[in-house]
PDB file of N, CA and C in Angstrom:
ATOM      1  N   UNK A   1      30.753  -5.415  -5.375  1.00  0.00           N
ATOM      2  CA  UNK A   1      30.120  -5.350  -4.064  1.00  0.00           C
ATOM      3  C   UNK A   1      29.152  -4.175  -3.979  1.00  0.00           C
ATOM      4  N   UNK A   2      29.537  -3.021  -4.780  1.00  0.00           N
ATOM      5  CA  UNK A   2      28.809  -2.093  -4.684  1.00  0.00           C
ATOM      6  C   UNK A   2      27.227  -1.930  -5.490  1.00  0.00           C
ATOM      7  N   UNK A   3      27.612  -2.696  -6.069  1.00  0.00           N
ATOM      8  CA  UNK A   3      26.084  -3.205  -7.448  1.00  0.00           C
ATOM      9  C   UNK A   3      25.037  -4.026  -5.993  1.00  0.00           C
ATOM     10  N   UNK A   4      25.785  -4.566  -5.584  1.00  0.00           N
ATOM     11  CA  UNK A   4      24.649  -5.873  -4.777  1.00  0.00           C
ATOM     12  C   UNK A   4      24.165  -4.695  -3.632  1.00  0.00           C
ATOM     13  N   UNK A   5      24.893  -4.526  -3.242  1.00  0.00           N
ATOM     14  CA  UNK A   5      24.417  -3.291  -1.855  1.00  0.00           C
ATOM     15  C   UNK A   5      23.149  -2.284  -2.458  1.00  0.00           C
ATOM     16  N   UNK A   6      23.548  -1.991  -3.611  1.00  0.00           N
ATOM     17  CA  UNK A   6      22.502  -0.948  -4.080  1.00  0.00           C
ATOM     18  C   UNK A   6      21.157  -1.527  -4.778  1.00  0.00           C
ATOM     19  N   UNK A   7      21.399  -2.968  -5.090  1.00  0.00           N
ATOM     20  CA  UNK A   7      20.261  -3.620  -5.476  1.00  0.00           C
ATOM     21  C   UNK A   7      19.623  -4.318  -4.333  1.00  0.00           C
ATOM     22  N   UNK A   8      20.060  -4.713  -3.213  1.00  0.00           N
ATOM     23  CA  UNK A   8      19.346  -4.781  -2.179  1.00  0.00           C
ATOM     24  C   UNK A   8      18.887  -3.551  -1.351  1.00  0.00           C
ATOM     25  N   UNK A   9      18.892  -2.487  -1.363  1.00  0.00           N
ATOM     26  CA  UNK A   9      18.217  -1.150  -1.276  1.00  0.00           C
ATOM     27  C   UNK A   9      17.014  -1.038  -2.581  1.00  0.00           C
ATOM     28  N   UNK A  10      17.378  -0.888  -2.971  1.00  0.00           N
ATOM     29  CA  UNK A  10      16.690  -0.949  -4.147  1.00  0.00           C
ATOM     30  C   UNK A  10      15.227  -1.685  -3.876  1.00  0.00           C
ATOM     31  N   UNK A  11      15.662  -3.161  -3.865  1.00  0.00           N
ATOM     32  CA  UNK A  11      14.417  -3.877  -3.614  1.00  0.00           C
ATOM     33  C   UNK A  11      13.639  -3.962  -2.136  1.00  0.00           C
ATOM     34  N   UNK A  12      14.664  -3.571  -0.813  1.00  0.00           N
ATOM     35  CA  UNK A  12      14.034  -3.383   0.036  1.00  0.00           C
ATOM     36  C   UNK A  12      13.084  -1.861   0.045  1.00  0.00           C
ATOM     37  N   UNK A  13      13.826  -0.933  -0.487  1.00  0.00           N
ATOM     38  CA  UNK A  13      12.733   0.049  -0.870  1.00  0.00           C
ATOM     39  C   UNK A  13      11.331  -0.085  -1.355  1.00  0.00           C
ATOM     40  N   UNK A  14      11.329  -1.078  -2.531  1.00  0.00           N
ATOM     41  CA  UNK A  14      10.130  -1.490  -3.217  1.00  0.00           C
ATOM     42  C   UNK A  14       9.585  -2.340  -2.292  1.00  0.00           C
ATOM     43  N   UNK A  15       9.676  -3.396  -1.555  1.00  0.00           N
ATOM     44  CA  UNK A  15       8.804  -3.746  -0.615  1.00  0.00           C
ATOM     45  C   UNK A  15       8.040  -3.389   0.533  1.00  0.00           C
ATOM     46  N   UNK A  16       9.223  -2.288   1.312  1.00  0.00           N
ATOM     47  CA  UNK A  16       8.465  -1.346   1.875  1.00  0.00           C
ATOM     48  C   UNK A  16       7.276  -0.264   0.947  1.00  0.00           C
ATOM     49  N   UNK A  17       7.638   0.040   0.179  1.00  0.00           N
ATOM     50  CA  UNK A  17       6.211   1.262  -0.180  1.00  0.00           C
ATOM     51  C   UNK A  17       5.393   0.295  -0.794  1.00  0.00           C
ATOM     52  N   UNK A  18       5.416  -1.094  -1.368  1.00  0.00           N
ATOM     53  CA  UNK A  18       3.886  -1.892  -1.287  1.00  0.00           C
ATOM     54  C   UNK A  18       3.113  -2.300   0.236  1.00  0.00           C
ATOM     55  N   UNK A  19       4.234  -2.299   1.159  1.00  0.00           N
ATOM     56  CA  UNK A  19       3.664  -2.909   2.382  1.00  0.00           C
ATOM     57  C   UNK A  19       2.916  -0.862   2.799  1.00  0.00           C
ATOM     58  N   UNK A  20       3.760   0.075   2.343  1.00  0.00           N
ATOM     59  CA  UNK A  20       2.699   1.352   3.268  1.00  0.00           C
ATOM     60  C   UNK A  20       1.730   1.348   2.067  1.00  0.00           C
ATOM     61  N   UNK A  21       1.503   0.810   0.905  1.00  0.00           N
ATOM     62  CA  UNK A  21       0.427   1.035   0.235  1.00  0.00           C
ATOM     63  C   UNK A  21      -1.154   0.535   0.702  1.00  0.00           C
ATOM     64  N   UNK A  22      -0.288  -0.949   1.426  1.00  0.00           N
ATOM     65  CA  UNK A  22      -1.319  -1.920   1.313  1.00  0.00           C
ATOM     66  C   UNK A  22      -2.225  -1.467   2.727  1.00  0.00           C
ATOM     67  N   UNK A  23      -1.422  -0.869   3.636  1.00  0.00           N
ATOM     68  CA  UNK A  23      -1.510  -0.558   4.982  1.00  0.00           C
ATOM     69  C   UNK A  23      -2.446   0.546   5.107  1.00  0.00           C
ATOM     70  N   UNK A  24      -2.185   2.067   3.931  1.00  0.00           N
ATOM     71  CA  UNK A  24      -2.715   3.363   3.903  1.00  0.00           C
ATOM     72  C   UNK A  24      -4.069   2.763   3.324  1.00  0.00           C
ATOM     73  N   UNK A  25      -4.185   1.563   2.434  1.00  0.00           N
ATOM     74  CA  UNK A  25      -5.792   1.380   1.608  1.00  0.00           C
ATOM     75  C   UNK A  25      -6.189   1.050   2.742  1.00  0.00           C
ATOM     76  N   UNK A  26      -5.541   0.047   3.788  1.00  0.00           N
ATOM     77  CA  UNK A  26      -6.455  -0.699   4.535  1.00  0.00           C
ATOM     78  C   UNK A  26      -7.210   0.668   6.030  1.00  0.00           C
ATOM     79  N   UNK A  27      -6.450   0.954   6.022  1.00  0.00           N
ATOM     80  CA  UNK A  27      -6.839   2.156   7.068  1.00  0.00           C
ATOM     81  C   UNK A  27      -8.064   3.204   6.689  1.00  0.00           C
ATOM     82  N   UNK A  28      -7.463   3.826   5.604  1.00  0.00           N
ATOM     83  CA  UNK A  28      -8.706   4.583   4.583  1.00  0.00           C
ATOM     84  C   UNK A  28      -9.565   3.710   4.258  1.00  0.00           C
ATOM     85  N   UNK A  29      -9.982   2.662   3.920  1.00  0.00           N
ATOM     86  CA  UNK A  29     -11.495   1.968   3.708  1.00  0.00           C
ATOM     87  C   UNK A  29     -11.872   1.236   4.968  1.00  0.00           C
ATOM     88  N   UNK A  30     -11.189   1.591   6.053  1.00  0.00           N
ATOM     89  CA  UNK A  30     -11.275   0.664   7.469  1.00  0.00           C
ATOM     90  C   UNK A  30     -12.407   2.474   8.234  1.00  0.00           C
ATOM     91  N   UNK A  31     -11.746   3.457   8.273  1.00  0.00           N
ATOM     92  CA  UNK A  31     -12.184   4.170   8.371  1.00  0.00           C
ATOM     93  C   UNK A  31     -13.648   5.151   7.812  1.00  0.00           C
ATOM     94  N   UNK A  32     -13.411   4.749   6.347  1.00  0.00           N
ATOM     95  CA  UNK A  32     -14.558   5.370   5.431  1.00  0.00           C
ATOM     96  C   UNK A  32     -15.598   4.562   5.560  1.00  0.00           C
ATOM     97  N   UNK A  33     -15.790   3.065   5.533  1.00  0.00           N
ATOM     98  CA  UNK A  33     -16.589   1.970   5.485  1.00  0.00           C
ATOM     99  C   UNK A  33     -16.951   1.163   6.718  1.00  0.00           C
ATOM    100  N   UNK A  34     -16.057   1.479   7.822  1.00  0.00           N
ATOM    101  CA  UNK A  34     -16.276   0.748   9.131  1.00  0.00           C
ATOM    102  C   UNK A  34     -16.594  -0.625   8.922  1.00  0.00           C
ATOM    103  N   UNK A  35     -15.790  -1.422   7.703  1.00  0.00           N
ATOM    104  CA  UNK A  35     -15.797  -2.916   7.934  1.00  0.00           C
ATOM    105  C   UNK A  35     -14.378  -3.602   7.819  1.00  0.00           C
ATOM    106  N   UNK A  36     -14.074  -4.192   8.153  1.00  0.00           N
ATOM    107  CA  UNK A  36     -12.967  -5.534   7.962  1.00  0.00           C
ATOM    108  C   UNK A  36     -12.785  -5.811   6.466  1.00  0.00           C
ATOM    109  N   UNK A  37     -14.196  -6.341   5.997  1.00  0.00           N
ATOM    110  CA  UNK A  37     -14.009  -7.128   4.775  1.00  0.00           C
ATOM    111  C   UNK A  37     -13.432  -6.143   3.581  1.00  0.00           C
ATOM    112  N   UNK A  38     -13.941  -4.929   3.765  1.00  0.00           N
ATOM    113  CA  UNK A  38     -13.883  -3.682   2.968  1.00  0.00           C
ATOM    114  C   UNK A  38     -12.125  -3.522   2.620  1.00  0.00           C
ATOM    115  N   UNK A  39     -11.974  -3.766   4.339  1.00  0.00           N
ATOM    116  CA  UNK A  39     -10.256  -2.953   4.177  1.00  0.00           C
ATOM    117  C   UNK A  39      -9.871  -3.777   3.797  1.00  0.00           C
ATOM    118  N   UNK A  40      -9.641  -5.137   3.993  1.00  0.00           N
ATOM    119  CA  UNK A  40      -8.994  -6.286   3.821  1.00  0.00           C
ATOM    120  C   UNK A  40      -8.568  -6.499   2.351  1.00  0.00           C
ATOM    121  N   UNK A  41      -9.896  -5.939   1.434  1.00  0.00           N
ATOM    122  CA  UNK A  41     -10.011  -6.194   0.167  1.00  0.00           C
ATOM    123  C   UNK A  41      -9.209  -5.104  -0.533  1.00  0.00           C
ATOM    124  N   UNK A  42      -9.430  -4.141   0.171  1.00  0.00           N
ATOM    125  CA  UNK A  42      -8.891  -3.414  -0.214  1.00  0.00           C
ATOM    126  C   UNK A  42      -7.170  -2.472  -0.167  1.00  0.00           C
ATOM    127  N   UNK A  43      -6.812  -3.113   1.164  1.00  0.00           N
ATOM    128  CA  UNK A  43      -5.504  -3.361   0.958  1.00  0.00           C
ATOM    129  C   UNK A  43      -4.884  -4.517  -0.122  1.00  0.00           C
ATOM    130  N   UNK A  44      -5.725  -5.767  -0.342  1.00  0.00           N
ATOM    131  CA  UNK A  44      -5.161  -6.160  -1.539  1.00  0.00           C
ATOM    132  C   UNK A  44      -4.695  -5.535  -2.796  1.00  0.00           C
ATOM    133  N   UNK A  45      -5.866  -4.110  -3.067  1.00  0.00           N
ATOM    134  CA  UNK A  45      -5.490  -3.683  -4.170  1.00  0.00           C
ATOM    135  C   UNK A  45      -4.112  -2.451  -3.697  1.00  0.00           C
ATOM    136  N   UNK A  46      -4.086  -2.449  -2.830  1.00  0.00           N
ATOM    137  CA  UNK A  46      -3.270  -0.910  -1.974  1.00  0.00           C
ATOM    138  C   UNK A  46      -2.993   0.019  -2.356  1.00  0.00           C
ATOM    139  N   UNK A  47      -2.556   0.252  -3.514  1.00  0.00           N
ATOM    140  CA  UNK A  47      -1.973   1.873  -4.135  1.00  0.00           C
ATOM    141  C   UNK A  47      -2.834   2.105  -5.180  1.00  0.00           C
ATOM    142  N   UNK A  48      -3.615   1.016  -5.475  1.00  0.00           N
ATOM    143  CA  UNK A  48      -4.811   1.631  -6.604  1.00  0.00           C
ATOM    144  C   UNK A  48      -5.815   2.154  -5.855  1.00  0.00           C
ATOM    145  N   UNK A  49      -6.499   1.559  -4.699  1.00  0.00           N
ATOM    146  CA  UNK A  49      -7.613   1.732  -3.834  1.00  0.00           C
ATOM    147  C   UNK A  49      -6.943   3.794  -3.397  1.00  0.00           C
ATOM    148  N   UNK A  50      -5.666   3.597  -3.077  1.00  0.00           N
ATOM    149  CA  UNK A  50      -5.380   4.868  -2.226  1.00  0.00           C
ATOM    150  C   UNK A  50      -5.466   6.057  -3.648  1.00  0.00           C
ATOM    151  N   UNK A  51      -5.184   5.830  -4.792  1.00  0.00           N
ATOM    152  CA  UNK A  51      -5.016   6.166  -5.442  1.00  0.00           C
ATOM    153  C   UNK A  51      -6.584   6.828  -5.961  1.00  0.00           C
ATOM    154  N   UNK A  52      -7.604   5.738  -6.583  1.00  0.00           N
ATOM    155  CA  UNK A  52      -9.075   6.126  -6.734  1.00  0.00           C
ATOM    156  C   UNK A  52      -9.259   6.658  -5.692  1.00  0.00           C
ATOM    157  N   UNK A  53      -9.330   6.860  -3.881  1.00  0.00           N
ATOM    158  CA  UNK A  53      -9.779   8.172  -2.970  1.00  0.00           C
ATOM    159  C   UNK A  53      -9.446   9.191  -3.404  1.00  0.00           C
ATOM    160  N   UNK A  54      -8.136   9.331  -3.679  1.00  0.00           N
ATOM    161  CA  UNK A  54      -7.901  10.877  -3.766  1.00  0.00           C
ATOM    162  C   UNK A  54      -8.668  10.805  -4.623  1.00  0.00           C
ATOM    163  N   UNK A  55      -8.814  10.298  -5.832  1.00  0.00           N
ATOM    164  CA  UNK A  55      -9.597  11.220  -7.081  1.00  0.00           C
ATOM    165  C   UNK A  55     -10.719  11.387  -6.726  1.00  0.00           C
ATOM    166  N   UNK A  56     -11.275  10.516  -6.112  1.00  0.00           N
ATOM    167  CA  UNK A  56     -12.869  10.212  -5.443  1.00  0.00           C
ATOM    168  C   UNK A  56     -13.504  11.478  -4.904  1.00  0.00           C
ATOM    169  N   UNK A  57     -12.425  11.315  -3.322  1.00  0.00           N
ATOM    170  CA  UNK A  57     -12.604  12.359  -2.243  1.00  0.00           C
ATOM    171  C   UNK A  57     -11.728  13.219  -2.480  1.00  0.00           C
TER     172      UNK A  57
END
């Protein structure tokens, strides 16, 4: 019982930090670019997009 409890943490963890990945790209290129299509696209990529700013900016 204790294996399943910790593997459903586990994976709910990992879905949450792709969903704040996808969320932080979309905000930062929603902001930097002032378009829709920009963020949109770019929350697809989410933790790579957030990832190239910092190095960027």
């Amino acid at each position: 019982m204790e294996e399943n409890q910790r593997r459903r943490t586990v994976t709910s963890s990992v879905k949450s930090g792709i969903g704040f990945g996808s969320a932080l790209a979309m905000v930062i290129s929603y902001v930097s670019w002032h378009s829709v299509g920009w963020a949109i696209l770019h929350g697809i990529f989410g933790w790579l997009y957030v990832i190239y700013y910092v190095i960027k900016y």
